[in-house]
C-alpha atoms as a PDB file:
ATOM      1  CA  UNK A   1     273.633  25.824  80.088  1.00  0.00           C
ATOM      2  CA  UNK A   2     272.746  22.263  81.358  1.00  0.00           C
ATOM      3  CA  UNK A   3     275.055  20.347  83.533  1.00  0.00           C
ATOM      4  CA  UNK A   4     275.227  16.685  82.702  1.00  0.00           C
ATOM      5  CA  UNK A   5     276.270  13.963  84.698  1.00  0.00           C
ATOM      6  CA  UNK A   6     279.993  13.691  84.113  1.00  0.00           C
ATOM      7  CA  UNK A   7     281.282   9.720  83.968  1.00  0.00           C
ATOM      8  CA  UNK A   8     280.883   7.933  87.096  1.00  0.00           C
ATOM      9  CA  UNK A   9     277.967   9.781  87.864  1.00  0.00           C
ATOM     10  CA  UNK A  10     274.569   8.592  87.942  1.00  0.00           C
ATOM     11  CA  UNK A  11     271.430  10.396  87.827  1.00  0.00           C
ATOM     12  CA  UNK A  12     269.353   9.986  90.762  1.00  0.00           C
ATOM     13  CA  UNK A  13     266.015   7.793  89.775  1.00  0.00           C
ATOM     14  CA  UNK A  14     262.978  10.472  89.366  1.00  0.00           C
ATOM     15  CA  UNK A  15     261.343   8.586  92.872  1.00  0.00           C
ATOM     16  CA  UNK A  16     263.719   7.904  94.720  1.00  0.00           C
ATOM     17  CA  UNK A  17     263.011  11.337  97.037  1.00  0.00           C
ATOM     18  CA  UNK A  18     259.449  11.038  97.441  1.00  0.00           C
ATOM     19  CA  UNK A  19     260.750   7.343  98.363  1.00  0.00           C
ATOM     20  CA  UNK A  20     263.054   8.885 101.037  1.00  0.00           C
ATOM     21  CA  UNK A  21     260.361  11.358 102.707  1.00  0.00           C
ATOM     22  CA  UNK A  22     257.997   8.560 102.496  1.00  0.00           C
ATOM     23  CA  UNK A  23     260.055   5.941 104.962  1.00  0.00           C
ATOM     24  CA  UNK A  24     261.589   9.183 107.105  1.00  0.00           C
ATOM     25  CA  UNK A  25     257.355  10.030 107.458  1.00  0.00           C
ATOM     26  CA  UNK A  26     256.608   6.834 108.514  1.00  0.00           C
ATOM     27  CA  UNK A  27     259.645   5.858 110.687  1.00  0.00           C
ATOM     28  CA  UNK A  28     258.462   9.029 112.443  1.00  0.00           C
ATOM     29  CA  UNK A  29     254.587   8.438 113.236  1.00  0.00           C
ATOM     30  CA  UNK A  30     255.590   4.621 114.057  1.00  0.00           C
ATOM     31  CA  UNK A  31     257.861   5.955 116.192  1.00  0.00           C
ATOM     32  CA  UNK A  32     255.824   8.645 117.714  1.00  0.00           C
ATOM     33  CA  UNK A  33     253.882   6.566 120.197  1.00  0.00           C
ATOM     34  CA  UNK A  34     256.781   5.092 121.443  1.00  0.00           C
ATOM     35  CA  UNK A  35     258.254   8.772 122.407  1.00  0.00           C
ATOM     36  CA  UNK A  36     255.166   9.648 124.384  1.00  0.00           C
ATOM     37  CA  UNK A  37     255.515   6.480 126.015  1.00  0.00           C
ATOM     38  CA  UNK A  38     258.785   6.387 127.256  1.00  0.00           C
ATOM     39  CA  UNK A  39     258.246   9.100 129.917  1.00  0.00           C
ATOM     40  CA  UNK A  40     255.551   6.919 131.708  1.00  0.00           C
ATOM     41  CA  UNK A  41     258.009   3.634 131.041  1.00  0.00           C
ATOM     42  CA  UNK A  42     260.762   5.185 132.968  1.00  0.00           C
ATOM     43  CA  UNK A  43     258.142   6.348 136.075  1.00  0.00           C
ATOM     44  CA  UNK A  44     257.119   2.875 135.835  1.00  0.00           C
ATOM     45  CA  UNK A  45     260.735   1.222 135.635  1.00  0.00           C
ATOM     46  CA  UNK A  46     261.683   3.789 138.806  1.00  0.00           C
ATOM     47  CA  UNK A  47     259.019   3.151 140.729  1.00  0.00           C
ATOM     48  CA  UNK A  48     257.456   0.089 140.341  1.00  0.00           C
ATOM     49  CA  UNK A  49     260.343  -2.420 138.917  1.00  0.00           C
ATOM     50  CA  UNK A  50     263.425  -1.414 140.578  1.00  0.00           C
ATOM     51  CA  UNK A  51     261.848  -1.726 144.412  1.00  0.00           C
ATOM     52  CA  UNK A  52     260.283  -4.772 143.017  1.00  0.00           C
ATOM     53  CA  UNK A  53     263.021  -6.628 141.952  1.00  0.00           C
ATOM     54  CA  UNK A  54     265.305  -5.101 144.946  1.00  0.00           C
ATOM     55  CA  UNK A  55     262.779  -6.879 147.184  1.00  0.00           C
ATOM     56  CA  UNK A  56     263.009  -9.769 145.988  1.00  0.00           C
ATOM     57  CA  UNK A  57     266.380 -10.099 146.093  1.00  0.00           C
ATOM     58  CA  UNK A  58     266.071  -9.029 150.139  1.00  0.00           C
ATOM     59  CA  UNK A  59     263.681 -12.004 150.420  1.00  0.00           C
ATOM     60  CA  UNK A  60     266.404 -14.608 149.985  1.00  0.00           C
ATOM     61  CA  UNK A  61     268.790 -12.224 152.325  1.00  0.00           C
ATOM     62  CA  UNK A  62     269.193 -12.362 156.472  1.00  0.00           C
ATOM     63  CA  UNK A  63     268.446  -8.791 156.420  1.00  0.00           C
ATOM     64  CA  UNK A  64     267.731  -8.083 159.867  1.00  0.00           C
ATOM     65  CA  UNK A  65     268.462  -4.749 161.737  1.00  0.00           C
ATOM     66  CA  UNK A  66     272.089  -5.763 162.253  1.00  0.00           C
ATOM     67  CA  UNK A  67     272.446  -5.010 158.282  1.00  0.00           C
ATOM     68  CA  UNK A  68     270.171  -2.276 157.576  1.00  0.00           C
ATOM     69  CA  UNK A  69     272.929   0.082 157.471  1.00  0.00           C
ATOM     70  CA  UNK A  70     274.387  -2.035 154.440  1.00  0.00           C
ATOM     71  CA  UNK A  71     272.021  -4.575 153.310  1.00  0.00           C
ATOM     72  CA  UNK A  72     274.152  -5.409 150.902  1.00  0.00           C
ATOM     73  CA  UNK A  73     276.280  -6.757 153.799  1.00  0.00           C
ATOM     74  CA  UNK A  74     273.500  -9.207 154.412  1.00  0.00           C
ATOM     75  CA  UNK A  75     274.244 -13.193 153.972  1.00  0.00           C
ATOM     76  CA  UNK A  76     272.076 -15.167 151.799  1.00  0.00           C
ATOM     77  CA  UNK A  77     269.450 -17.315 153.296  1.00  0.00           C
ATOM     78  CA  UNK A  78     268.369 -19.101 150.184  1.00  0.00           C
ATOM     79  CA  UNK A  79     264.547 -20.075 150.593  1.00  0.00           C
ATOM     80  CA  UNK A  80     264.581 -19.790 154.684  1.00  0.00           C
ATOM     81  CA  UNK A  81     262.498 -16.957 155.182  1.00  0.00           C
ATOM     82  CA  UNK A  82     259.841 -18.488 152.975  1.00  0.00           C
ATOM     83  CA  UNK A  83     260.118 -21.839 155.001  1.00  0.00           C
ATOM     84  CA  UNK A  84     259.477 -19.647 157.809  1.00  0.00           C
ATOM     85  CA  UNK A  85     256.472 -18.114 156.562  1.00  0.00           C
ATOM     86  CA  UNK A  86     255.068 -21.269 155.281  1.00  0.00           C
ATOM     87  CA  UNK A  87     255.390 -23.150 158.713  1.00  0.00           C
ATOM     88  CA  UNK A  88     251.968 -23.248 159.633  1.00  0.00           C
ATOM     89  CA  UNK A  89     252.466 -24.654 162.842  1.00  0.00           C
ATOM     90  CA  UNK A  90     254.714 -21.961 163.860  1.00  0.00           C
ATOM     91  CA  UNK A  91     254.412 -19.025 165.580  1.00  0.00           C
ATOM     92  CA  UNK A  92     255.388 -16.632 162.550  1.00  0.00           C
ATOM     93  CA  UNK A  93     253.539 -18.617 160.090  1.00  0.00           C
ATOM     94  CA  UNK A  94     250.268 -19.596 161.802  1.00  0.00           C
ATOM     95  CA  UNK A  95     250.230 -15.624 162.347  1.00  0.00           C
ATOM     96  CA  UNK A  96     250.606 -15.071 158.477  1.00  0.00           C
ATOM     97  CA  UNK A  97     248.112 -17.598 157.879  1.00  0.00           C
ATOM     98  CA  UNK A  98     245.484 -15.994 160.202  1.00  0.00           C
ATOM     99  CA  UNK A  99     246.333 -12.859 158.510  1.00  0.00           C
ATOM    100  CA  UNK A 100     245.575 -14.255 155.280  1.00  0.00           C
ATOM    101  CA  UNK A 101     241.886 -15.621 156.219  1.00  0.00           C
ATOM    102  CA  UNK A 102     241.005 -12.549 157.753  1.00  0.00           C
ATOM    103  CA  UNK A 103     242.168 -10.986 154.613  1.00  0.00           C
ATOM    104  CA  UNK A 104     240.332 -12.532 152.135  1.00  0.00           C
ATOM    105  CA  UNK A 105     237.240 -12.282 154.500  1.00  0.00           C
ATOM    106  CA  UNK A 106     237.508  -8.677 154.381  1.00  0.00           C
ATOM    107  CA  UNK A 107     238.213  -8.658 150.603  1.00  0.00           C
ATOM    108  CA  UNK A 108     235.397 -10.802 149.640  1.00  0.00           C
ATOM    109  CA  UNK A 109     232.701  -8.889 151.920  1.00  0.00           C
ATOM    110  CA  UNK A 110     234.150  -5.553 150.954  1.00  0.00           C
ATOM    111  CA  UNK A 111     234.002  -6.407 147.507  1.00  0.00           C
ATOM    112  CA  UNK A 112     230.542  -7.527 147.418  1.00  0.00           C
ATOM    113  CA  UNK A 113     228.894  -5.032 149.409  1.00  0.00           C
ATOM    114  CA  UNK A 114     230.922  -2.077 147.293  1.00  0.00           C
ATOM    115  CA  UNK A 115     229.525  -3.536 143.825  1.00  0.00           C
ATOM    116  CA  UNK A 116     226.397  -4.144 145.123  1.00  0.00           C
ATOM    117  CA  UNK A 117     225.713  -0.561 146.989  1.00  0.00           C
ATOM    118  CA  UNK A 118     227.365   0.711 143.350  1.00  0.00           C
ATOM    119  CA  UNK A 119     224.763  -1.280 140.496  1.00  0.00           C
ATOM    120  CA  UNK A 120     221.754  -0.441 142.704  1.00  0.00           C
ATOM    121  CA  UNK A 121     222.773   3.536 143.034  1.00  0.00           C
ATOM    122  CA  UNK A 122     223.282   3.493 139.386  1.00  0.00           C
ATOM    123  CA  UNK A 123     220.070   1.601 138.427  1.00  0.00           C
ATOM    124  CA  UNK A 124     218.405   4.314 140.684  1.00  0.00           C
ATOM    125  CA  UNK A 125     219.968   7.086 138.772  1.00  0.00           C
ATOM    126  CA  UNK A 126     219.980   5.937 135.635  1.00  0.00           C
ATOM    127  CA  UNK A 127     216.652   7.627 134.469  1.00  0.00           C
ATOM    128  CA  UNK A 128     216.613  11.201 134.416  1.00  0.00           C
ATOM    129  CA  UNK A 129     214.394  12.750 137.379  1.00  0.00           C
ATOM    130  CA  UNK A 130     215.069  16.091 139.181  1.00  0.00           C
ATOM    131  CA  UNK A 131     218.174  16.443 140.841  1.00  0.00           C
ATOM    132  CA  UNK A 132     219.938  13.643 139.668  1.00  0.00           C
ATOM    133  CA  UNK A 133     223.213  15.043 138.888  1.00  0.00           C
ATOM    134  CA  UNK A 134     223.679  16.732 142.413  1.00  0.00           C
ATOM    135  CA  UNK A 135     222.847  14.295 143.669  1.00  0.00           C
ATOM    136  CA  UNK A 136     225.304  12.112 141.525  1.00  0.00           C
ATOM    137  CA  UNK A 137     227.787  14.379 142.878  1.00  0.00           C
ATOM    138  CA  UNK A 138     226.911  13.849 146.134  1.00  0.00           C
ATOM    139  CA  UNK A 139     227.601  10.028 146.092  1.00  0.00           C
ATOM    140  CA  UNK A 140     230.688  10.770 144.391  1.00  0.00           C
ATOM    141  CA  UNK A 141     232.285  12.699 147.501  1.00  0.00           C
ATOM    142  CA  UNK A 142     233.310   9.821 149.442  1.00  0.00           C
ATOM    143  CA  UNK A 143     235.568   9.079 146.594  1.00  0.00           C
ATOM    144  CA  UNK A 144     236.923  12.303 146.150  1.00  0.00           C
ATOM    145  CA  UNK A 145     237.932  13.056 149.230  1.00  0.00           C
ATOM    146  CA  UNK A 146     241.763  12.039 150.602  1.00  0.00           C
ATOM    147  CA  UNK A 147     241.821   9.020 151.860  1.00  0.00           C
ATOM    148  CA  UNK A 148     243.682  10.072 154.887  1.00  0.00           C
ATOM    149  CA  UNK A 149     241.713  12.547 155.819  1.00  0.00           C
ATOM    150  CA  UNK A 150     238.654  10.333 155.348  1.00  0.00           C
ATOM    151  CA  UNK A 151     239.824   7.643 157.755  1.00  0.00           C
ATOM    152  CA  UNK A 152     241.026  10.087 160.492  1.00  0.00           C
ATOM    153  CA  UNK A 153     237.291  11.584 160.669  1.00  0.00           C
ATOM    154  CA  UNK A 154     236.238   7.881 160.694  1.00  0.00           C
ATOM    155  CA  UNK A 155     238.500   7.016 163.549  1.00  0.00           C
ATOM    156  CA  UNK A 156     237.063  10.385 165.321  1.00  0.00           C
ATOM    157  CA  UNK A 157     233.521   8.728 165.019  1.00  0.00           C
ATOM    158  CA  UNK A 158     234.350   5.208 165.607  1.00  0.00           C
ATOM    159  CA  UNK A 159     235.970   6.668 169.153  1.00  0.00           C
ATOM    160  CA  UNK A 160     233.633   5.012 171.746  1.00  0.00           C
ATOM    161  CA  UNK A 161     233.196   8.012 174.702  1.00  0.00           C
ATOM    162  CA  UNK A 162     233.128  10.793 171.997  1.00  0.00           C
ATOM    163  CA  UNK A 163     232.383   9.226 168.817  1.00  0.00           C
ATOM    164  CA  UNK A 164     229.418   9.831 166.767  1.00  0.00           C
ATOM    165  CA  UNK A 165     228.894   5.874 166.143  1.00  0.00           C
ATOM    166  CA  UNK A 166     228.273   5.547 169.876  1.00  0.00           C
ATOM    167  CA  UNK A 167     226.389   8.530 170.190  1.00  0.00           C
ATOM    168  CA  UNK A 168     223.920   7.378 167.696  1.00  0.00           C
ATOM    169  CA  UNK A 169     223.502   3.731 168.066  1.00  0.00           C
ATOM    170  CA  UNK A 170     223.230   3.941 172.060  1.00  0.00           C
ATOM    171  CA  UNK A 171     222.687   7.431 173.016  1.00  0.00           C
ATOM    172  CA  UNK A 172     219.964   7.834 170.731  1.00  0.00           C
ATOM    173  CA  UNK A 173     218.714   5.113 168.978  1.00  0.00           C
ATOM    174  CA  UNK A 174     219.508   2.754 172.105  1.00  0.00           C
ATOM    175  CA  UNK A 175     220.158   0.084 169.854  1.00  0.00           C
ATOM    176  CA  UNK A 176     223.068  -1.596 172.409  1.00  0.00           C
ATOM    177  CA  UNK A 177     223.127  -2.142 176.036  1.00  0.00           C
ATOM    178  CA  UNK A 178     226.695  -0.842 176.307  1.00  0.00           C
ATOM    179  CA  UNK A 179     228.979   1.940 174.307  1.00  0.00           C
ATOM    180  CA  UNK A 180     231.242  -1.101 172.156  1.00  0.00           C
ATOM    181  CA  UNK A 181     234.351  -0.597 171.397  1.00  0.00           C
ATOM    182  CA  UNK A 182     235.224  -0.327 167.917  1.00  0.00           C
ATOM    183  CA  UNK A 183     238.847   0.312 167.253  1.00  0.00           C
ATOM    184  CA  UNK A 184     240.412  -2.646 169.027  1.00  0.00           C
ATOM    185  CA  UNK A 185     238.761  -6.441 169.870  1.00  0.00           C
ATOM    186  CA  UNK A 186     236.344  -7.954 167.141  1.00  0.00           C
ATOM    187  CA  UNK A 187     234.769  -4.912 166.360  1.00  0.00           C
ATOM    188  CA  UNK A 188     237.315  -3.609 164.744  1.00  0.00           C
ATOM    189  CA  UNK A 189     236.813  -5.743 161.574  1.00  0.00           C
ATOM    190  CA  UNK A 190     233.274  -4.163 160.807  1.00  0.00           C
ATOM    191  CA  UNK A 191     234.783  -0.930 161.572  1.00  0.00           C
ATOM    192  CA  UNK A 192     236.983  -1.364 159.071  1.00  0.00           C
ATOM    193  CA  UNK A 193     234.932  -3.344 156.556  1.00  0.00           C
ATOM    194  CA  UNK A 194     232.557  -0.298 157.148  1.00  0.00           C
ATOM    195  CA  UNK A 195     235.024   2.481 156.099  1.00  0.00           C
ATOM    196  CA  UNK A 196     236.513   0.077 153.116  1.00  0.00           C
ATOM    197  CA  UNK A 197     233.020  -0.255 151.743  1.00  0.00           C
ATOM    198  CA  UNK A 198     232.733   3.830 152.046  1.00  0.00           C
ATOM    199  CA  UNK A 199     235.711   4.608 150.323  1.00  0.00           C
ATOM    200  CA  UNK A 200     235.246   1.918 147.726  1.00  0.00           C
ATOM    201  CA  UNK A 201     231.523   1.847 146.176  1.00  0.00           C
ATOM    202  CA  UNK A 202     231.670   5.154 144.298  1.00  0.00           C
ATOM    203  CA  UNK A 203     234.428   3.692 141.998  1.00  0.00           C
ATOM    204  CA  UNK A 204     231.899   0.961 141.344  1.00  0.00           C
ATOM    205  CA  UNK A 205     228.787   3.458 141.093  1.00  0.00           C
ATOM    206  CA  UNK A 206     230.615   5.281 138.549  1.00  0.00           C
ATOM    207  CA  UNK A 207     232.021   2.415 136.562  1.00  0.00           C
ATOM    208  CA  UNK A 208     228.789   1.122 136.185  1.00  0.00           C
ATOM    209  CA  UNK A 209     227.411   4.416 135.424  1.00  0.00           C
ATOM    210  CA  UNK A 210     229.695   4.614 132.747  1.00  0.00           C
ATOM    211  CA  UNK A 211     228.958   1.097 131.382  1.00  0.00           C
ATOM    212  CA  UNK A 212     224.582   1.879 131.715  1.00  0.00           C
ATOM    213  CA  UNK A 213     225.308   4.783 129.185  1.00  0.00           C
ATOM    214  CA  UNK A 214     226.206   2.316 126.260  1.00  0.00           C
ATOM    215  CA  UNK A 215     222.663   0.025 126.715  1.00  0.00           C
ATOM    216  CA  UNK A 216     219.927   1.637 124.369  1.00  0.00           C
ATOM    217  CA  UNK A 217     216.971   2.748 125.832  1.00  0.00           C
ATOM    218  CA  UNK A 218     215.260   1.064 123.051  1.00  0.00           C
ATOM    219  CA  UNK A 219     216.062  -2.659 125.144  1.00  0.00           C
ATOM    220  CA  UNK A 220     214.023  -1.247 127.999  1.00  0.00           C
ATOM    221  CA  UNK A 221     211.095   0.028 125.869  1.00  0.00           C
ATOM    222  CA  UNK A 222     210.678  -3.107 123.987  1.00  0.00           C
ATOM    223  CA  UNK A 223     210.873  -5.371 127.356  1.00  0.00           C
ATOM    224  CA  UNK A 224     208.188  -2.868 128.899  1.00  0.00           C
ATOM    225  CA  UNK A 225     205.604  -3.794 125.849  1.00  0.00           C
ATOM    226  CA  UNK A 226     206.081  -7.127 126.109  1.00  0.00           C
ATOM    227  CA  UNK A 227     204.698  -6.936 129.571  1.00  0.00           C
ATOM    228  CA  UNK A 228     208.471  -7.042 131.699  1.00  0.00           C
ATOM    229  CA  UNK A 229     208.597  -5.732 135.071  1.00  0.00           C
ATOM    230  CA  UNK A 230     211.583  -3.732 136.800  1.00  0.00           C
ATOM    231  CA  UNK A 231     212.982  -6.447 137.977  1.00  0.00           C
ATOM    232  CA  UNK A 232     212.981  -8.402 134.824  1.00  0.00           C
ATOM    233  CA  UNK A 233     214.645  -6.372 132.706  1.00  0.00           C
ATOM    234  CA  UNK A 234     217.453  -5.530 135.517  1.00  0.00           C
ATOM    235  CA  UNK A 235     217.842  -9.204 135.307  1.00  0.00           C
ATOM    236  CA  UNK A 236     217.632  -9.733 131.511  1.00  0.00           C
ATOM    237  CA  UNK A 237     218.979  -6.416 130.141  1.00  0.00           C
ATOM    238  CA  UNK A 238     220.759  -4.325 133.016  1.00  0.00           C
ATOM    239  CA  UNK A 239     222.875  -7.179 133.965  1.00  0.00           C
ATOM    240  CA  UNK A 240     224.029  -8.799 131.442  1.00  0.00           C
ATOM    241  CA  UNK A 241     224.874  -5.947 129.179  1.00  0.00           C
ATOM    242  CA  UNK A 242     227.056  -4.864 132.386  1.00  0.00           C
ATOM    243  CA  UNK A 243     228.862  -8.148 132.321  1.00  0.00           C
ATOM    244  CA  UNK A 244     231.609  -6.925 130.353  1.00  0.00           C
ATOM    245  CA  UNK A 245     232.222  -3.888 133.106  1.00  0.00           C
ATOM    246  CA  UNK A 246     231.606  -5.770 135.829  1.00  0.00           C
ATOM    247  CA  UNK A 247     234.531  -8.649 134.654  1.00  0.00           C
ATOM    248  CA  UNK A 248     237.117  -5.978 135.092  1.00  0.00           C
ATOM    249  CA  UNK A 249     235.026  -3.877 138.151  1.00  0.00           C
ATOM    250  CA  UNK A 250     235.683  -6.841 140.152  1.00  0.00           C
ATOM    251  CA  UNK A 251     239.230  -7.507 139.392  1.00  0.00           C
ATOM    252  CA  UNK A 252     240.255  -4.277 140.043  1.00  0.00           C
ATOM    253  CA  UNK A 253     238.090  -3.469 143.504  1.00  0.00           C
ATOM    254  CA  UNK A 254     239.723  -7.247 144.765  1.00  0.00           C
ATOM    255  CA  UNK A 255     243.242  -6.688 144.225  1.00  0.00           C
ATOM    256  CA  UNK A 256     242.611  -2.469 145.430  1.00  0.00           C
ATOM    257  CA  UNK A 257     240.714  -4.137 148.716  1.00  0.00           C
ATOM    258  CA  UNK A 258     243.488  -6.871 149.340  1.00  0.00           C
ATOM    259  CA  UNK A 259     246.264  -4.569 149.085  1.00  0.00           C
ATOM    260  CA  UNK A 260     244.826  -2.022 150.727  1.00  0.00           C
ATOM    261  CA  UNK A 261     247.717  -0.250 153.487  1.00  0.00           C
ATOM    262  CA  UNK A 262     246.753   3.150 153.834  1.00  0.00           C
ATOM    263  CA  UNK A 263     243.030   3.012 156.039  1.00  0.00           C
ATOM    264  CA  UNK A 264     244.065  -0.349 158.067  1.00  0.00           C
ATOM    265  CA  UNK A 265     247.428   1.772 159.536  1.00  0.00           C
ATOM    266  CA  UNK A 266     245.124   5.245 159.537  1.00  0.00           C
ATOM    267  CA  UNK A 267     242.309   3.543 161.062  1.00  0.00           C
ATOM    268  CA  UNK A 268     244.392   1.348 163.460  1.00  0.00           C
ATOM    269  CA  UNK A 269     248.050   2.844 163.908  1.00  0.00           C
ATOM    270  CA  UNK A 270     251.313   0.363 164.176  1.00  0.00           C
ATOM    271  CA  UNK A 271     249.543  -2.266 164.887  1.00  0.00           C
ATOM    272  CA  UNK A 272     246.104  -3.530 164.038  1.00  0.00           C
ATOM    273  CA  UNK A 273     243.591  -5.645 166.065  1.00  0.00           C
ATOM    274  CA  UNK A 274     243.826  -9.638 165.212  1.00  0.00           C
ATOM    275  CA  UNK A 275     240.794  -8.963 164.391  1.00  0.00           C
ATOM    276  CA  UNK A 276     241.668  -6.583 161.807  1.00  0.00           C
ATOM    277  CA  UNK A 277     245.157  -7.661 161.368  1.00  0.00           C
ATOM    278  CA  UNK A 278     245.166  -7.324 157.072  1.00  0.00           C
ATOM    279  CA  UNK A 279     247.967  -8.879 155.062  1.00  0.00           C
ATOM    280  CA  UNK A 280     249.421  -5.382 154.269  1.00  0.00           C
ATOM    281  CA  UNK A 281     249.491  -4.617 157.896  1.00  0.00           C
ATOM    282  CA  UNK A 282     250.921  -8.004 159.074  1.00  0.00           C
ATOM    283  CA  UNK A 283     253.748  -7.814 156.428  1.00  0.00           C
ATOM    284  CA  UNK A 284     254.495  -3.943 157.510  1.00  0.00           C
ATOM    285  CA  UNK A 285     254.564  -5.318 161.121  1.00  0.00           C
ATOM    286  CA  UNK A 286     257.003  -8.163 159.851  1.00  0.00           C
ATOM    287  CA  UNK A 287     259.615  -5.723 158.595  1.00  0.00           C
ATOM    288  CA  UNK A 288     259.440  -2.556 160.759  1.00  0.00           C
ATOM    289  CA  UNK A 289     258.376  -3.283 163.822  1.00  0.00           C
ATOM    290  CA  UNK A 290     260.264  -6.469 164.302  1.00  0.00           C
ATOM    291  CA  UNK A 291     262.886  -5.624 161.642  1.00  0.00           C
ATOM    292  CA  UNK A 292     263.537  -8.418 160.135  1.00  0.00           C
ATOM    293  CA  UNK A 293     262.931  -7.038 156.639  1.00  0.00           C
ATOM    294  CA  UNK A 294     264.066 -10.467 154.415  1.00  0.00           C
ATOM    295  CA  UNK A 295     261.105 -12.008 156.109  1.00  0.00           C
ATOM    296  CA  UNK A 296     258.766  -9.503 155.285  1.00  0.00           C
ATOM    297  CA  UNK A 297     260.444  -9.211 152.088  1.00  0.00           C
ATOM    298  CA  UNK A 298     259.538 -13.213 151.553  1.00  0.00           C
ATOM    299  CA  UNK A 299     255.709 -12.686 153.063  1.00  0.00           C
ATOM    300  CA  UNK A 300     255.570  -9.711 149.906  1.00  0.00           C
ATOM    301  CA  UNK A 301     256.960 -12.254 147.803  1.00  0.00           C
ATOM    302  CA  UNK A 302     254.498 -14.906 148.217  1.00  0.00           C
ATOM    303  CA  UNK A 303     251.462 -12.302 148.206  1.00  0.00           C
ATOM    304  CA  UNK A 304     252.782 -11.067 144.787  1.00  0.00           C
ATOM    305  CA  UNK A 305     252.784 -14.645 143.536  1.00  0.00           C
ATOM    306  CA  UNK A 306     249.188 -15.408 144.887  1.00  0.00           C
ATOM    307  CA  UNK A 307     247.694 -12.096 143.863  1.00  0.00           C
ATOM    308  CA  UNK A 308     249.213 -13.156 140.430  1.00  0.00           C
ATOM    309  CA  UNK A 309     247.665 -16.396 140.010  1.00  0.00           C
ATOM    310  CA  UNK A 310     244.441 -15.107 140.606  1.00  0.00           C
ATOM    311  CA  UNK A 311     244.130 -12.875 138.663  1.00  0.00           C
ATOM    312  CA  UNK A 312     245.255 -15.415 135.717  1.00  0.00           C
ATOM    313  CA  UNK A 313     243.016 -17.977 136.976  1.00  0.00           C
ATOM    314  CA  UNK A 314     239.759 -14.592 137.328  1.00  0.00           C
ATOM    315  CA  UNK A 315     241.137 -13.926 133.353  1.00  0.00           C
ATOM    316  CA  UNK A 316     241.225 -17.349 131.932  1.00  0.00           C
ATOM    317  CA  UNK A 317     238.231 -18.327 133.526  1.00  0.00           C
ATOM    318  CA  UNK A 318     236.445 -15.592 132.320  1.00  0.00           C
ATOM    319  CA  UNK A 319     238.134 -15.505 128.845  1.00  0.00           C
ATOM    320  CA  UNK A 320     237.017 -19.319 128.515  1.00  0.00           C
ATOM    321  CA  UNK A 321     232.984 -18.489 129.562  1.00  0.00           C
ATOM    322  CA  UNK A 322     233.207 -15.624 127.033  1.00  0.00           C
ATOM    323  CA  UNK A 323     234.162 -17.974 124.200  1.00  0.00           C
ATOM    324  CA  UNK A 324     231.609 -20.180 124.707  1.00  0.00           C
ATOM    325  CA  UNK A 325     229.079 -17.722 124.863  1.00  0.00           C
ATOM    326  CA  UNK A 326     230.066 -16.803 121.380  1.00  0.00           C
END
């Protein structure tokens, strides 16, 4: 016996279940991405926003070491502690200033010589010969290796009685008149520069590495009958097709290099040489050796802000010369 729908009742349209199961699939895969994202959005939020934002509310505070027990305690300073750090002519400014030139020396140099050590080890080993992936490998180690552990060896070598940098350049290739000194006076910039560029150009050997494997090897036949040298097709092929790479290469090794902590304090301790004396460094000195945390709060501040509007300035710039290329 067949039940029919009593009065009042409807009978449910034929589709309107396959409707149902076709909005709950779709809700779900839309959905979906979200979920595995949310994981890495709260790591983020934790620790990346939250310290942000908390220190840049300290950089409008007096927070001093009289507060750091509750910093909350602290009074507001408004925009003093960036006044300070803007006063060129003053003591605490002119510092950050001189911190900031030797900063962007370092970057630019360190930058430079890491992409250009990088494109010429993968234009070397980008035809196959014997050996090339150990020794791929081997030019892969500096990068590999903890960075901490890294710079302590380096600090070993760069020690001027015992060091190996010493041992080498006067003991036995008697290349100076004197054993330098290379972890304190003006030295210590190319010792640092030195272990930067170390640390840094197998990132760049193996992003361009990466980018060499998308340029057919028909380009480089075709350039080679019409008579093209090495050179030429480096400049003609290898180069350009690497633009693309090398726009975000760049970007990243610059703001890696000028934010770079961890081998000026391992190379250098506490405090660095003025020679050496790197943003990072200066700002650390600002709030934990002197303690006055809303200044060094401010000096974060402003880096944040000019590390910002370079990099729009690097992306519009380059977004701009891409459109009118096409």
């Amino acid at each position: 016996m067949i039940d029919r729908p009593t009065a009042g009742q409807e009978a449910a349209p034929q589709g309107a279940a396959p409707a149902r199961r076709r909005l709950r699939e779709k809700f779900g895969r839309g959905a979906l991405p979200y979920l595995l994202l949310l994981p890495a959005l709260l790591a983020e939020l934790l620790i990346h926003l939250v310290p942000m934002v908390t220190g840049i509310v300290m950089a409008f505070k007096q927070l001093t070491q009289f507060f750091i027990r509750d910093w909350s305690a602290a009074p507001w300073s408004g925009f003093d502690n960036f006044e300070v750090a803007l006063e060129f002519n003053a003591p605490v400014g002119k510092a950050l200033l001189h911190s900031f030139w030797v900063t962007c020396a370092f970057t630019v140099l360190s930058v430079g010589l890491s992409w250009l050590i990088g494109v010429t080890a993968s234009i070397f080993t980008q035809d196959a010969f014997r050996g090339r992936g150990l020794l791929r490998a081997a030019f892969m180690l500096p990068y590999a290796l903890p960075v901490f552990a890294a710079v302590i060896t380096w600090s070993f070598m760069f020690q001027r009685d015992t060091g190996l940098i010493n041992h080498v350049l006067h003991d036995q290739l008697h290349l100076t008149s004197d054993k330098p000194f290379w972890l304190i006076g003006d030295n210590s910039f190319w010792a640092l520069l030195t272990v930067s560029v170390w640390k840094s150009w197998p990132f760049a050997f193996l992003t361009l590495t990466a980018g060499l494997q998308n340029i057919p090897r028909e380009l480089y036949e075709a350039a080679a009958l019409d008579g093209a040298g090495v050179w030429q097709q480096i400049r003609r092929i290898t180069l350009p097709s690497l633009r693309p790479v090398n726009l975000v290469l760049v970007l990243v090794l610059f703001l890696w290099t000028f934010n770079d902590f961890n081998t000026p304090f391992v190379l250098f301790g506490k405090s660095a040489p003025q020679a050496a004396d790197l943003i990072s460094i200066h700002i650390y000195q600002s709030s934990f050796i002197t303690w006055n945390f809303g200044q060094g709060s401010a000096m974060s501040v402003l880096l944040l802000l000019f590390l910002l509007l370079v990099t729009a300035v690097y992306l519009f710039a380059t977004n701009r010369r891409r459109g009118e290329a096409e």
